[in-house]
PDB file of N, CA and C in Angstrom:
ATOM      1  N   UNK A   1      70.495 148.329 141.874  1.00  0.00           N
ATOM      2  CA  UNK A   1      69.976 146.975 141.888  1.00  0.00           C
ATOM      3  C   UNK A   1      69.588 146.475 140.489  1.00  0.00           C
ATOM      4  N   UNK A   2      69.028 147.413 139.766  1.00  0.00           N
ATOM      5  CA  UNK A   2      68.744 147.028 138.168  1.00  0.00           C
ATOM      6  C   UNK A   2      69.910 146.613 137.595  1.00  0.00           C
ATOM      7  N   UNK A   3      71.123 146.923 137.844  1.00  0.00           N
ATOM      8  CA  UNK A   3      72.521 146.900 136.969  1.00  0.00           C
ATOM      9  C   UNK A   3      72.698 145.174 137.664  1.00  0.00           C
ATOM     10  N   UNK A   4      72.352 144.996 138.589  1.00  0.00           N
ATOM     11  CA  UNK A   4      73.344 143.682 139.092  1.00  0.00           C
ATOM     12  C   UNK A   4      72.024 142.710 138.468  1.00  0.00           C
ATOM     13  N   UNK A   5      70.136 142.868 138.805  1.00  0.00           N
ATOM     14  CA  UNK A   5      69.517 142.201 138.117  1.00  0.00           C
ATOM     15  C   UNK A   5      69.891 141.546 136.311  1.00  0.00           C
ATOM     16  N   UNK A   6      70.231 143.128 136.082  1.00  0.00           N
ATOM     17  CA  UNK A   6      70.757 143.147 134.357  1.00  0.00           C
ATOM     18  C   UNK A   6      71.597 142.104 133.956  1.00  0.00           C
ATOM     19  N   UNK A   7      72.557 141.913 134.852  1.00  0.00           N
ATOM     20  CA  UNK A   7      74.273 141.369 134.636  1.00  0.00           C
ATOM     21  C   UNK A   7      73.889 140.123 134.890  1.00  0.00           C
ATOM     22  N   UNK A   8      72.769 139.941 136.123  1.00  0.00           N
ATOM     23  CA  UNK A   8      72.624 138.811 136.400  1.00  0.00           C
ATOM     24  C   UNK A   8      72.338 137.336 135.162  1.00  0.00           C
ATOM     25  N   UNK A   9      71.052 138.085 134.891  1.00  0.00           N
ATOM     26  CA  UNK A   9      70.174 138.059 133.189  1.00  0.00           C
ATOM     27  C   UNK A   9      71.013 137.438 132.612  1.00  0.00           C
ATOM     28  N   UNK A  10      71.957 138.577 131.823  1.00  0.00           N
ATOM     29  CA  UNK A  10      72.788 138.749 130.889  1.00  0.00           C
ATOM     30  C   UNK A  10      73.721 137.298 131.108  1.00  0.00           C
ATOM     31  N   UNK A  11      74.768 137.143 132.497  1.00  0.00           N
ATOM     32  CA  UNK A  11      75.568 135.820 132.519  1.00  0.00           C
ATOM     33  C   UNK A  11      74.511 134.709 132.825  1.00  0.00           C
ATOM     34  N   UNK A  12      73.282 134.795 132.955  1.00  0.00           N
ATOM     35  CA  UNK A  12      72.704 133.419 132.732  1.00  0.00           C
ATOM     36  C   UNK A  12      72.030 132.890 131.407  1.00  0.00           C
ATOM     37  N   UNK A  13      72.165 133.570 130.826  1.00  0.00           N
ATOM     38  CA  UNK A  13      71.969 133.623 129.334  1.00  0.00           C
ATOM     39  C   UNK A  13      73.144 133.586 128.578  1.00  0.00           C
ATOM     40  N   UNK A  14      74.005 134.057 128.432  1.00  0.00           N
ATOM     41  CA  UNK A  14      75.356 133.220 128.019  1.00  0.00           C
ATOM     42  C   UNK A  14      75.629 132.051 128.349  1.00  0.00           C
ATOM     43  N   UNK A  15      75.738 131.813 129.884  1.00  0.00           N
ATOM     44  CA  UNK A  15      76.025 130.074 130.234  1.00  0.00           C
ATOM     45  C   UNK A  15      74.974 129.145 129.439  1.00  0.00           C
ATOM     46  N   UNK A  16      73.969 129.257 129.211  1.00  0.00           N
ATOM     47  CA  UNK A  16      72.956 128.841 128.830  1.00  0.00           C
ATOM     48  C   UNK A  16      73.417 128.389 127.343  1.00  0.00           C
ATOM     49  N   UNK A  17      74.347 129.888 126.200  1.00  0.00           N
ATOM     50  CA  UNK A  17      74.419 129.652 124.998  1.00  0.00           C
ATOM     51  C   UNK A  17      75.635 128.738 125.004  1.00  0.00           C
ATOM     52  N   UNK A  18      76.234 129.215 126.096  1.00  0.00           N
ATOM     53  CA  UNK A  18      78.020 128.256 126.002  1.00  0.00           C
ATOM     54  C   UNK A  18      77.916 127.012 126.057  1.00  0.00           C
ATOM     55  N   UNK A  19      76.490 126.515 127.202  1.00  0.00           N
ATOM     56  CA  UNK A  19      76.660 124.991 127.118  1.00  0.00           C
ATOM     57  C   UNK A  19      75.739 124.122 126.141  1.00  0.00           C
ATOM     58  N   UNK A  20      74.891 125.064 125.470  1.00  0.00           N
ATOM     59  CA  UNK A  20      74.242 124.404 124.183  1.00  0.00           C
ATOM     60  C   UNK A  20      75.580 124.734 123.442  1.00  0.00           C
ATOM     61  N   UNK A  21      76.453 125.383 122.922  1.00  0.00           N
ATOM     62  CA  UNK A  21      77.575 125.196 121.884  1.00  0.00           C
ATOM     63  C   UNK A  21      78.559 124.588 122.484  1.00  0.00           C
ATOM     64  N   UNK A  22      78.549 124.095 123.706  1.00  0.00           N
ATOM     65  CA  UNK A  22      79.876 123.287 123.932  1.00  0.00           C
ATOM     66  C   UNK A  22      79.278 121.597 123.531  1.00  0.00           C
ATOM     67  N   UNK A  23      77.572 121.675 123.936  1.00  0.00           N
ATOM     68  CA  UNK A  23      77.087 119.694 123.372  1.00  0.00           C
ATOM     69  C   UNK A  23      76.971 120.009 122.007  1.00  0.00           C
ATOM     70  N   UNK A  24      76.763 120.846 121.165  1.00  0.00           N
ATOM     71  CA  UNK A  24      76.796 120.777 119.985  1.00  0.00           C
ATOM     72  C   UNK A  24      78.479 120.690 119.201  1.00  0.00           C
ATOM     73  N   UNK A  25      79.302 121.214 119.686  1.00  0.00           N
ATOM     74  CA  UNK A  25      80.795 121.005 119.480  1.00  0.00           C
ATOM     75  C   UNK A  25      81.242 119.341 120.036  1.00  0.00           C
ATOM     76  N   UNK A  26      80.346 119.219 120.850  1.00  0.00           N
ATOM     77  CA  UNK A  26      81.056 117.310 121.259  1.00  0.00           C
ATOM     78  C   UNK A  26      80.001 116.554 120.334  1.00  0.00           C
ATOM     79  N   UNK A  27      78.857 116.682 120.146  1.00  0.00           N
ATOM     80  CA  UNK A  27      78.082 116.016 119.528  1.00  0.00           C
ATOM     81  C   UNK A  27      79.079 116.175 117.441  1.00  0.00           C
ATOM     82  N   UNK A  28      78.972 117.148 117.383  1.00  0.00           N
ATOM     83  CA  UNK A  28      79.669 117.300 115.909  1.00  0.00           C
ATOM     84  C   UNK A  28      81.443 116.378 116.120  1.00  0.00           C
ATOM     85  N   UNK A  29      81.887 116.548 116.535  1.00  0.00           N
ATOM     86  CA  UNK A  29      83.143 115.595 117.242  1.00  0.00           C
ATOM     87  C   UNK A  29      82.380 113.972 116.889  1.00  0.00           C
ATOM     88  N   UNK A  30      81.879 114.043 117.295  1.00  0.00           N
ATOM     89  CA  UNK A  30      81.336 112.510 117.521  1.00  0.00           C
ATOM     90  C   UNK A  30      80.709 111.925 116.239  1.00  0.00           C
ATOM     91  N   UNK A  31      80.023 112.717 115.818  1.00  0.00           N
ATOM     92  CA  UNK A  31      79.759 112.273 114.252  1.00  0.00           C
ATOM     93  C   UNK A  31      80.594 112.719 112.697  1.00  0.00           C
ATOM     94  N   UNK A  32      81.144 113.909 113.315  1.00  0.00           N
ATOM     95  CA  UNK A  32      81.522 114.471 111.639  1.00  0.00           C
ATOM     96  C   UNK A  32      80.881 115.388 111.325  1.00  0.00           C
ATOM     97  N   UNK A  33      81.356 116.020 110.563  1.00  0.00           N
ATOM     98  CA  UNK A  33      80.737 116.954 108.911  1.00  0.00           C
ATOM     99  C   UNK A  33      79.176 116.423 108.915  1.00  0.00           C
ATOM    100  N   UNK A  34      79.404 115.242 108.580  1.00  0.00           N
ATOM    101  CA  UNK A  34      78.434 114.806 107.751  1.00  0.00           C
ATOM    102  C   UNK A  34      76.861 114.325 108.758  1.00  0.00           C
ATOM    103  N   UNK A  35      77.006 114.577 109.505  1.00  0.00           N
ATOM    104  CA  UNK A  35      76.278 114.356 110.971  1.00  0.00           C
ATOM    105  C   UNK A  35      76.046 112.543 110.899  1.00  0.00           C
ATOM    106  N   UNK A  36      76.882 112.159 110.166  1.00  0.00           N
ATOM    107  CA  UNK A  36      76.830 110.562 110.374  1.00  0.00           C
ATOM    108  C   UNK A  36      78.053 110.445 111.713  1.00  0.00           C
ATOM    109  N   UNK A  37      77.942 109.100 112.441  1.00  0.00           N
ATOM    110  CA  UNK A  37      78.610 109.040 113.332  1.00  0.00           C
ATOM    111  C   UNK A  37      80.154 108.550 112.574  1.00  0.00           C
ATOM    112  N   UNK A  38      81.321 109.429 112.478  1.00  0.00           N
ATOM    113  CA  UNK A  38      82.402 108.560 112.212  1.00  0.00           C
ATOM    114  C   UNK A  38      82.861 107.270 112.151  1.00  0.00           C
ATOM    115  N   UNK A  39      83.227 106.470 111.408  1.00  0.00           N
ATOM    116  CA  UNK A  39      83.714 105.131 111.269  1.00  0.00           C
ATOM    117  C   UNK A  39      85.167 105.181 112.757  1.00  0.00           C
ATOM    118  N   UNK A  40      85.255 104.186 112.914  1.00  0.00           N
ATOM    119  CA  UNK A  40      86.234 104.000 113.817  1.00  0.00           C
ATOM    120  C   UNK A  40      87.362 103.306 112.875  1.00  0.00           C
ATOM    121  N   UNK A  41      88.395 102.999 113.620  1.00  0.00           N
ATOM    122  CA  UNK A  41      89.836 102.824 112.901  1.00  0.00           C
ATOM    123  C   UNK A  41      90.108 101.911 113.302  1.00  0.00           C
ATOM    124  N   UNK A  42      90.952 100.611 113.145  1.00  0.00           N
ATOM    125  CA  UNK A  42      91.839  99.675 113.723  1.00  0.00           C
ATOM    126  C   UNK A  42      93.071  99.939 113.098  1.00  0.00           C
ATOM    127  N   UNK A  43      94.485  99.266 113.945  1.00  0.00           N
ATOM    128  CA  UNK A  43      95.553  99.241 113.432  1.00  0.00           C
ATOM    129  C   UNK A  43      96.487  97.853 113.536  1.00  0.00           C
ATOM    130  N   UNK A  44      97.110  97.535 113.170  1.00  0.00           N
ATOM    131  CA  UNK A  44      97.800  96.381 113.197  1.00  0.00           C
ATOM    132  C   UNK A  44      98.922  96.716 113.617  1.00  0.00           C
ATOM    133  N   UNK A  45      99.547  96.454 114.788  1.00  0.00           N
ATOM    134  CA  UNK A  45     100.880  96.361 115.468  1.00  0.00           C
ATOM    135  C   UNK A  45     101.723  94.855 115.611  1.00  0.00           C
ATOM    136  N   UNK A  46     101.548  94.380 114.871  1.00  0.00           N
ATOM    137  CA  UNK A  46     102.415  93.042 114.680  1.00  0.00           C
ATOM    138  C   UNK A  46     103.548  93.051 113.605  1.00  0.00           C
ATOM    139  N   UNK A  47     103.973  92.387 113.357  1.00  0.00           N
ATOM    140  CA  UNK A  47     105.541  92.335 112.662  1.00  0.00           C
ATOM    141  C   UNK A  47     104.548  92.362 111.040  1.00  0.00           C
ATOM    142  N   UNK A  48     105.699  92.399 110.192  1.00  0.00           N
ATOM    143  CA  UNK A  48     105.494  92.286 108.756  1.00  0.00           C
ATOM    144  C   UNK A  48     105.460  90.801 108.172  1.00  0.00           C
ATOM    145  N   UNK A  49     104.205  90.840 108.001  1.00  0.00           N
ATOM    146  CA  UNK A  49     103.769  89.998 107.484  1.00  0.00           C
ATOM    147  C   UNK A  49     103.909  89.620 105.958  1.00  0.00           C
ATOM    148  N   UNK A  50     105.116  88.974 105.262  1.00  0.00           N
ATOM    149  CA  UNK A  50     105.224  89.304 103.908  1.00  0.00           C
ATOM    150  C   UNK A  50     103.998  88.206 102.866  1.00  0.00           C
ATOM    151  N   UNK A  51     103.627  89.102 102.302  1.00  0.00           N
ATOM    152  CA  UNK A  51     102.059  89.059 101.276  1.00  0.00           C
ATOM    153  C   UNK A  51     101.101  89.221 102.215  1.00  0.00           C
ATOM    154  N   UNK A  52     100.751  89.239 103.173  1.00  0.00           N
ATOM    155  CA  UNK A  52      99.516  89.186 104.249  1.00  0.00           C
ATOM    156  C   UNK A  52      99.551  90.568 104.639  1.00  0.00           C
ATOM    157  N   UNK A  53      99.891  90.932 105.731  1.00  0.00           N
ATOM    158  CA  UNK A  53      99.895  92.376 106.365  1.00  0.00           C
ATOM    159  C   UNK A  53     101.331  92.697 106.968  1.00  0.00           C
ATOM    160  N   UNK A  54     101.141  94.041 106.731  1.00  0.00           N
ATOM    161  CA  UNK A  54     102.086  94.847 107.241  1.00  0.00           C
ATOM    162  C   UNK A  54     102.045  96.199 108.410  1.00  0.00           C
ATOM    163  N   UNK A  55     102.987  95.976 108.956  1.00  0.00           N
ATOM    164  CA  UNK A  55     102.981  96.586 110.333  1.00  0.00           C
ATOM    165  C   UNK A  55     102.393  98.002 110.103  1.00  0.00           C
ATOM    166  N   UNK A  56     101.682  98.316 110.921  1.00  0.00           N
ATOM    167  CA  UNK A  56     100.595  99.873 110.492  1.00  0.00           C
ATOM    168  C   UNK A  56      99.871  99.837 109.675  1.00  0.00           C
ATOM    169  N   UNK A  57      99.313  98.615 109.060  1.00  0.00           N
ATOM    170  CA  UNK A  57      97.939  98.763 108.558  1.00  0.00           C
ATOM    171  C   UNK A  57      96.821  99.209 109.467  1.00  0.00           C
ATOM    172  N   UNK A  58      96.264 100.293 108.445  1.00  0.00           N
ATOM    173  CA  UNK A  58      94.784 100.918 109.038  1.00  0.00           C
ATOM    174  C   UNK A  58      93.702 100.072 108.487  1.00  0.00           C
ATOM    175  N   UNK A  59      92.657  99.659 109.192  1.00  0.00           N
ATOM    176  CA  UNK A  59      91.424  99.131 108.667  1.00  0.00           C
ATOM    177  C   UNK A  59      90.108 100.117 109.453  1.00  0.00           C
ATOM    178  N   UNK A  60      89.384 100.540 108.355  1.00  0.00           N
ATOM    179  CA  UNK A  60      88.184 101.192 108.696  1.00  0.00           C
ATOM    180  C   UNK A  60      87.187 100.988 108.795  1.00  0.00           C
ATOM    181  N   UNK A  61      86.636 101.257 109.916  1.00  0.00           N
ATOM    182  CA  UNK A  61      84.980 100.308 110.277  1.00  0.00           C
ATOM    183  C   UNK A  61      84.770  99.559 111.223  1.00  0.00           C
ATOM    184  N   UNK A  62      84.539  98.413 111.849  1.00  0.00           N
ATOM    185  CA  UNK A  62      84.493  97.730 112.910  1.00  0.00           C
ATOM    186  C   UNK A  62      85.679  97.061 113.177  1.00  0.00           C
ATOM    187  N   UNK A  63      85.472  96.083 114.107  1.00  0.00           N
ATOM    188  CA  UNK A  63      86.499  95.160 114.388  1.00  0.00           C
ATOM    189  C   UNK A  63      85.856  93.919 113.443  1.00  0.00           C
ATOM    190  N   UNK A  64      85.373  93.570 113.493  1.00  0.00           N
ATOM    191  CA  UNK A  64      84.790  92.399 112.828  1.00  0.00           C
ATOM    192  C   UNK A  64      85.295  92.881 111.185  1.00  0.00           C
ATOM    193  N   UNK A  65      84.875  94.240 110.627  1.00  0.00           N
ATOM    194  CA  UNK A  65      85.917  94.479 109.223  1.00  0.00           C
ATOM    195  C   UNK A  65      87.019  94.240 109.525  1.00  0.00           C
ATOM    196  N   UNK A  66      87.873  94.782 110.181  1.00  0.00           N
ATOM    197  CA  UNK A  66      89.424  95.027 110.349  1.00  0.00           C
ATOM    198  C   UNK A  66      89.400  93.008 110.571  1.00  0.00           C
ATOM    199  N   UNK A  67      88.871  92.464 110.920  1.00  0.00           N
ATOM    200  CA  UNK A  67      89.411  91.073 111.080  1.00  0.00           C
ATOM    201  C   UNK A  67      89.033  90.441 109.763  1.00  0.00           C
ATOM    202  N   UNK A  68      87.997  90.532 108.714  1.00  0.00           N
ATOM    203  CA  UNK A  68      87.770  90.204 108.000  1.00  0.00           C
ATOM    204  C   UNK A  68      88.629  90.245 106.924  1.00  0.00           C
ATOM    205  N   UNK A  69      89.081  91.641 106.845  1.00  0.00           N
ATOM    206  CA  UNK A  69      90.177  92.394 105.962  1.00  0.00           C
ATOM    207  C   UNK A  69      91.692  91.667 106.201  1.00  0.00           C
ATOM    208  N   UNK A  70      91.885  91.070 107.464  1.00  0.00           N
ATOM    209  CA  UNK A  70      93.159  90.468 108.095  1.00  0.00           C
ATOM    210  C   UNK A  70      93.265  88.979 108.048  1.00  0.00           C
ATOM    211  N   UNK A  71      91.373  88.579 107.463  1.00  0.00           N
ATOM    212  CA  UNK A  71      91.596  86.817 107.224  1.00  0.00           C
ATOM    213  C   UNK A  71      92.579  86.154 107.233  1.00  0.00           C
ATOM    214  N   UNK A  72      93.239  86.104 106.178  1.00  0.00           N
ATOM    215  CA  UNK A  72      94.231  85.858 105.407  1.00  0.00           C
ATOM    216  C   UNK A  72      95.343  85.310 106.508  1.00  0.00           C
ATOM    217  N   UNK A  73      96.058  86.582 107.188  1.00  0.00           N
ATOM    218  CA  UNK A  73      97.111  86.564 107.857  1.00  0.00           C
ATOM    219  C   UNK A  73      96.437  85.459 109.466  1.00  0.00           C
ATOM    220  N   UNK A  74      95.084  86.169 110.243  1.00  0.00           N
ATOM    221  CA  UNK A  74      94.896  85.820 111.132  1.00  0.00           C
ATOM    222  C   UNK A  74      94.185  83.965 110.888  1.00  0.00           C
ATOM    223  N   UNK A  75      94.188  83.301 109.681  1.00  0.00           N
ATOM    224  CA  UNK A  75      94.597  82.152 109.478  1.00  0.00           C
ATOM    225  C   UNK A  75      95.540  81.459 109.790  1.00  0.00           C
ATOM    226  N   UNK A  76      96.840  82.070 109.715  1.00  0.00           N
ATOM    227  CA  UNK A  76      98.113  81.392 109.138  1.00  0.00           C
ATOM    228  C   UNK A  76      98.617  81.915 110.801  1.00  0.00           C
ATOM    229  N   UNK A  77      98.666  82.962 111.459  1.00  0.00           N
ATOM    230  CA  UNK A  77      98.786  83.532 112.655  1.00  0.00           C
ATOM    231  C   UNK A  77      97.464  83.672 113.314  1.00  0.00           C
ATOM    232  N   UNK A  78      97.009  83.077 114.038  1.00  0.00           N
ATOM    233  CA  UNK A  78      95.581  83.155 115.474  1.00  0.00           C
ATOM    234  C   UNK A  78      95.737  84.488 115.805  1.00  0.00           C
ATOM    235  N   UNK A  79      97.031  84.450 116.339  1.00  0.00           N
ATOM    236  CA  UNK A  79      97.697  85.757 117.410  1.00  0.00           C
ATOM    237  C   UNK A  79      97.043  86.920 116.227  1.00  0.00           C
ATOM    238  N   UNK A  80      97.646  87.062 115.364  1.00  0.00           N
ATOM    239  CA  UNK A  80      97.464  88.297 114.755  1.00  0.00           C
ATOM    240  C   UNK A  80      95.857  89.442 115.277  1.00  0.00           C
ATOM    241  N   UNK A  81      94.979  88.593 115.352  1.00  0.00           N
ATOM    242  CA  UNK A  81      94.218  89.235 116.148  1.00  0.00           C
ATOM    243  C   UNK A  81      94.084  89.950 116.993  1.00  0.00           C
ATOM    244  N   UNK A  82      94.987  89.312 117.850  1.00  0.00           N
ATOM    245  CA  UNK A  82      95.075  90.649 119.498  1.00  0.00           C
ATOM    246  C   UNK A  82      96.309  91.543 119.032  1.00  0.00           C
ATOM    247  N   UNK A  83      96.786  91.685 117.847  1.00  0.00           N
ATOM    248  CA  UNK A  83      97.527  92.675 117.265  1.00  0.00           C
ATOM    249  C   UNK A  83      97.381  94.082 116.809  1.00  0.00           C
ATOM    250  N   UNK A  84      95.847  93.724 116.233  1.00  0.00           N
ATOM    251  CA  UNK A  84      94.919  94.583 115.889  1.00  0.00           C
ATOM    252  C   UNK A  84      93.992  95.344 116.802  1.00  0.00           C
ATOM    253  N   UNK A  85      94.461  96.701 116.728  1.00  0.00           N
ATOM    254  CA  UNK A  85      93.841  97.772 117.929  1.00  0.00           C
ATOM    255  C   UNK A  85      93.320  98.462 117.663  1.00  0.00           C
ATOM    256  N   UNK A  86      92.387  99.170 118.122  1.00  0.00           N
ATOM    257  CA  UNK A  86      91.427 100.368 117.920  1.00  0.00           C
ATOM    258  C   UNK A  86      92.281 101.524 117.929  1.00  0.00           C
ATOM    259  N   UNK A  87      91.885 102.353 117.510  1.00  0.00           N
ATOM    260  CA  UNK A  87      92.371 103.427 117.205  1.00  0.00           C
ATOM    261  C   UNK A  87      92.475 104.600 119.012  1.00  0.00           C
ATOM    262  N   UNK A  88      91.501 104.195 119.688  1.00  0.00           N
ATOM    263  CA  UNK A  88      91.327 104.918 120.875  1.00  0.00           C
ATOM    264  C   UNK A  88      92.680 103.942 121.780  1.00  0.00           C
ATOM    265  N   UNK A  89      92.514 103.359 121.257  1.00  0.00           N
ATOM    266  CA  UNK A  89      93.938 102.390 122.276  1.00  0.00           C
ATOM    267  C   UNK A  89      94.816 102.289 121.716  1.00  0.00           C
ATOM    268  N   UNK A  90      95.169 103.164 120.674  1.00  0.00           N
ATOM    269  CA  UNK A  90      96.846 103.018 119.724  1.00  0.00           C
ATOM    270  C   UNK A  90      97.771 103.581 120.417  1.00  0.00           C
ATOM    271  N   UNK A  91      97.413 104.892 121.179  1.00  0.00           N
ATOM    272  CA  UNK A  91      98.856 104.748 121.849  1.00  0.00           C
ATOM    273  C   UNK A  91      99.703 104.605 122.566  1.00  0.00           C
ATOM    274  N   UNK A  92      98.547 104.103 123.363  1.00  0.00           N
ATOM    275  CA  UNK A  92      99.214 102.865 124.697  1.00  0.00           C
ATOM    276  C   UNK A  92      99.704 102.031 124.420  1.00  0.00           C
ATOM    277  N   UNK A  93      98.578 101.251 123.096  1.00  0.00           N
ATOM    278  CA  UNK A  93      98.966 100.019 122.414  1.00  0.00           C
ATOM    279  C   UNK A  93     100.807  99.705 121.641  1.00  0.00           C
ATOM    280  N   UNK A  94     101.090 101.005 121.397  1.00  0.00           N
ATOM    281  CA  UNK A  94     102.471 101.604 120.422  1.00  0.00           C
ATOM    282  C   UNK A  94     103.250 101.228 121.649  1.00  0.00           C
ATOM    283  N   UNK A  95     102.998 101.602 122.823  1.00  0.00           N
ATOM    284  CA  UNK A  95     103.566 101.033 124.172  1.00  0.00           C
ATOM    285  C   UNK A  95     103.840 100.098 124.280  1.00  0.00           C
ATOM    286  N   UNK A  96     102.891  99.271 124.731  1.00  0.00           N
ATOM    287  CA  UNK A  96     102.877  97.935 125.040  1.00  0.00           C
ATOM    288  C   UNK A  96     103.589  97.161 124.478  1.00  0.00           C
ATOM    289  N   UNK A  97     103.485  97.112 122.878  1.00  0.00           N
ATOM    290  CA  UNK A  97     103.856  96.097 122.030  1.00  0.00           C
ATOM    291  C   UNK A  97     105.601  95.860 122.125  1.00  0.00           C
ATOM    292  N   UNK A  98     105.840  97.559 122.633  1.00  0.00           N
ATOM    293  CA  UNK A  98     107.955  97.359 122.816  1.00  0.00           C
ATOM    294  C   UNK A  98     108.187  96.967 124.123  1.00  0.00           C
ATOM    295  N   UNK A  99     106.987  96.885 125.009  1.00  0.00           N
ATOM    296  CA  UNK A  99     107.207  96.847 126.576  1.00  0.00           C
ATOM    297  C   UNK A  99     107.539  95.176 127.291  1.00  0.00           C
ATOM    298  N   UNK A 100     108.511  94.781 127.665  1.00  0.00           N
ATOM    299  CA  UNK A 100     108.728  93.457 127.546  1.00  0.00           C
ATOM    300  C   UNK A 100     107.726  92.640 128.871  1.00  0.00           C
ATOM    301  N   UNK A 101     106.901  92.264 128.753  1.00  0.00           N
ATOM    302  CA  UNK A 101     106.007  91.561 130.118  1.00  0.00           C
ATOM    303  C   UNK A 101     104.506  91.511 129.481  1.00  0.00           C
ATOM    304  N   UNK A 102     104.175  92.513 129.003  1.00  0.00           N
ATOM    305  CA  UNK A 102     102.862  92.868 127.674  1.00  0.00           C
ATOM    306  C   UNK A 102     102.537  91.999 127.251  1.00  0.00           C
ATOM    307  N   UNK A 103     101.291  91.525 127.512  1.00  0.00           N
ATOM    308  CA  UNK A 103     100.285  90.702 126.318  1.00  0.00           C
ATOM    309  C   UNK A 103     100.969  91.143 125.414  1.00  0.00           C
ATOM    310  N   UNK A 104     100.773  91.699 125.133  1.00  0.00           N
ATOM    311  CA  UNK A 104     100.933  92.934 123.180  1.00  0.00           C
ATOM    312  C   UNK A 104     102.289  92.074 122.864  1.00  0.00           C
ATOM    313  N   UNK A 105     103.275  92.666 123.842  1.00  0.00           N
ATOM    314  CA  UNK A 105     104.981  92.094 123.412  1.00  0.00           C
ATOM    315  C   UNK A 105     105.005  90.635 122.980  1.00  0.00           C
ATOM    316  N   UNK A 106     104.252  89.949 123.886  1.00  0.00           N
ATOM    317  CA  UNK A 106     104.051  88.490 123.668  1.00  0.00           C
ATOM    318  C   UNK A 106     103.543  87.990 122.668  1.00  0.00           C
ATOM    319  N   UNK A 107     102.514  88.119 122.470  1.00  0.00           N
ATOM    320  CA  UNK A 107     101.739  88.145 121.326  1.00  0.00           C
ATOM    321  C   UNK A 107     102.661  88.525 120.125  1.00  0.00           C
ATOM    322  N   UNK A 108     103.216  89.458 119.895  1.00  0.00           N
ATOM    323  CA  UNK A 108     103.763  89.650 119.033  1.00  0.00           C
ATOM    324  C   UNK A 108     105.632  89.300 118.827  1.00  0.00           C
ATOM    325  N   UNK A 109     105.763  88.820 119.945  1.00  0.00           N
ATOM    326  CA  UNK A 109     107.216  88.305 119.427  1.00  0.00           C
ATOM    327  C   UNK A 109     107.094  86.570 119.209  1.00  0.00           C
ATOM    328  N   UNK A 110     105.228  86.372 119.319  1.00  0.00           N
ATOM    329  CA  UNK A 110     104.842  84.803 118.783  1.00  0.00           C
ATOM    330  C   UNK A 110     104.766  84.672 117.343  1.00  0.00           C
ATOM    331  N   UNK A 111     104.267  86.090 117.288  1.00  0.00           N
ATOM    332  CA  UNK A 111     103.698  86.101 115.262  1.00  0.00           C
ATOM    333  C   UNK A 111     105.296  85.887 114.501  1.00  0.00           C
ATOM    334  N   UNK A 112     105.957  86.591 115.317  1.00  0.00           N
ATOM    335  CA  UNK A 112     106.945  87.076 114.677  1.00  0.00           C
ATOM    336  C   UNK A 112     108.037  85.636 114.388  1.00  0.00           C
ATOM    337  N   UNK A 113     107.980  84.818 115.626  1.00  0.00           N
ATOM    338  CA  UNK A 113     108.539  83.755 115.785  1.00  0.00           C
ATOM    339  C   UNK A 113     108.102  82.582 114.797  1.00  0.00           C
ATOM    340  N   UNK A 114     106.800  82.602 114.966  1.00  0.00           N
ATOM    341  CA  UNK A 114     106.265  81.827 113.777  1.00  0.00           C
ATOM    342  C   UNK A 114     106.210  82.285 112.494  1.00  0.00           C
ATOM    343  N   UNK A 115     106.887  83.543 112.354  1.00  0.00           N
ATOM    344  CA  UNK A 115     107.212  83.697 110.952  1.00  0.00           C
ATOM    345  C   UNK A 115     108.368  83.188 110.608  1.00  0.00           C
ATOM    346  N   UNK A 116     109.286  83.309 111.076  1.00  0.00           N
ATOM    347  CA  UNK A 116     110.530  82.513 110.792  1.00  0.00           C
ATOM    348  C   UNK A 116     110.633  81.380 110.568  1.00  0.00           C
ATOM    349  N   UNK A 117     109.985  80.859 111.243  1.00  0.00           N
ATOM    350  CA  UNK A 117     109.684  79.085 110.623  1.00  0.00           C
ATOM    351  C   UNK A 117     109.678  78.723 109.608  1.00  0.00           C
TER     352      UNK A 117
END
């Protein structure tokens, strides 16, 4: 009975260390190295924008940066905005944008249209 008390002990005290190092492994995920919380990413999936933006631009930091950083273009193009995706939705978004029925597709065969003009 001591051996199974023992074992008992023993695996409740491991589970114990596994799931403090499994929130400390998602918590470090979530911030970084640096125990700051990571910057997030945007990307631009719209056509090439010549002098303004180009297709796969990364912008780092909010959305409100990534739009700030995209002034320029999302002046001259409105649309260009819903072009620009978060990084957690890029690769659905990489989807969408070739998928013919898609906001995304739409949106972007408008930018694209009004570039030709």
């Amino acid at each position: 009975m001591k051996k199974t008390t023992g074992q008992a002990e023993v695996s409740a005290s491991t589970t114990t260390e596994t799931t403090a190092a499994t929130a400390t492994v998602a918590a470090a995920s979530k911030t970084g190295r640096s125990g700051r919380r990571s910057e997030e990413f945007w990307c631009y999936l719209g056509p090439n924008l010549t002098e303004l933006l180009q297709t796969g631009t990364i912008f780092r930091g909010t959305r409100e940066d990534a739009l700030e950083a995209a002034k320029d273009a999302v002046e001259k193009f409105p649309l260009v905005k819903t072009l620009i995706v978060s990084g957690e939705h890029l690769p659905q978004a990489r989807l969408d944008v070739k998928k013919t029925g898609t906001a995304l597709h739409k949106n972007y065969m408008k930018v694209a249209a009004g570039k030709r003009q």
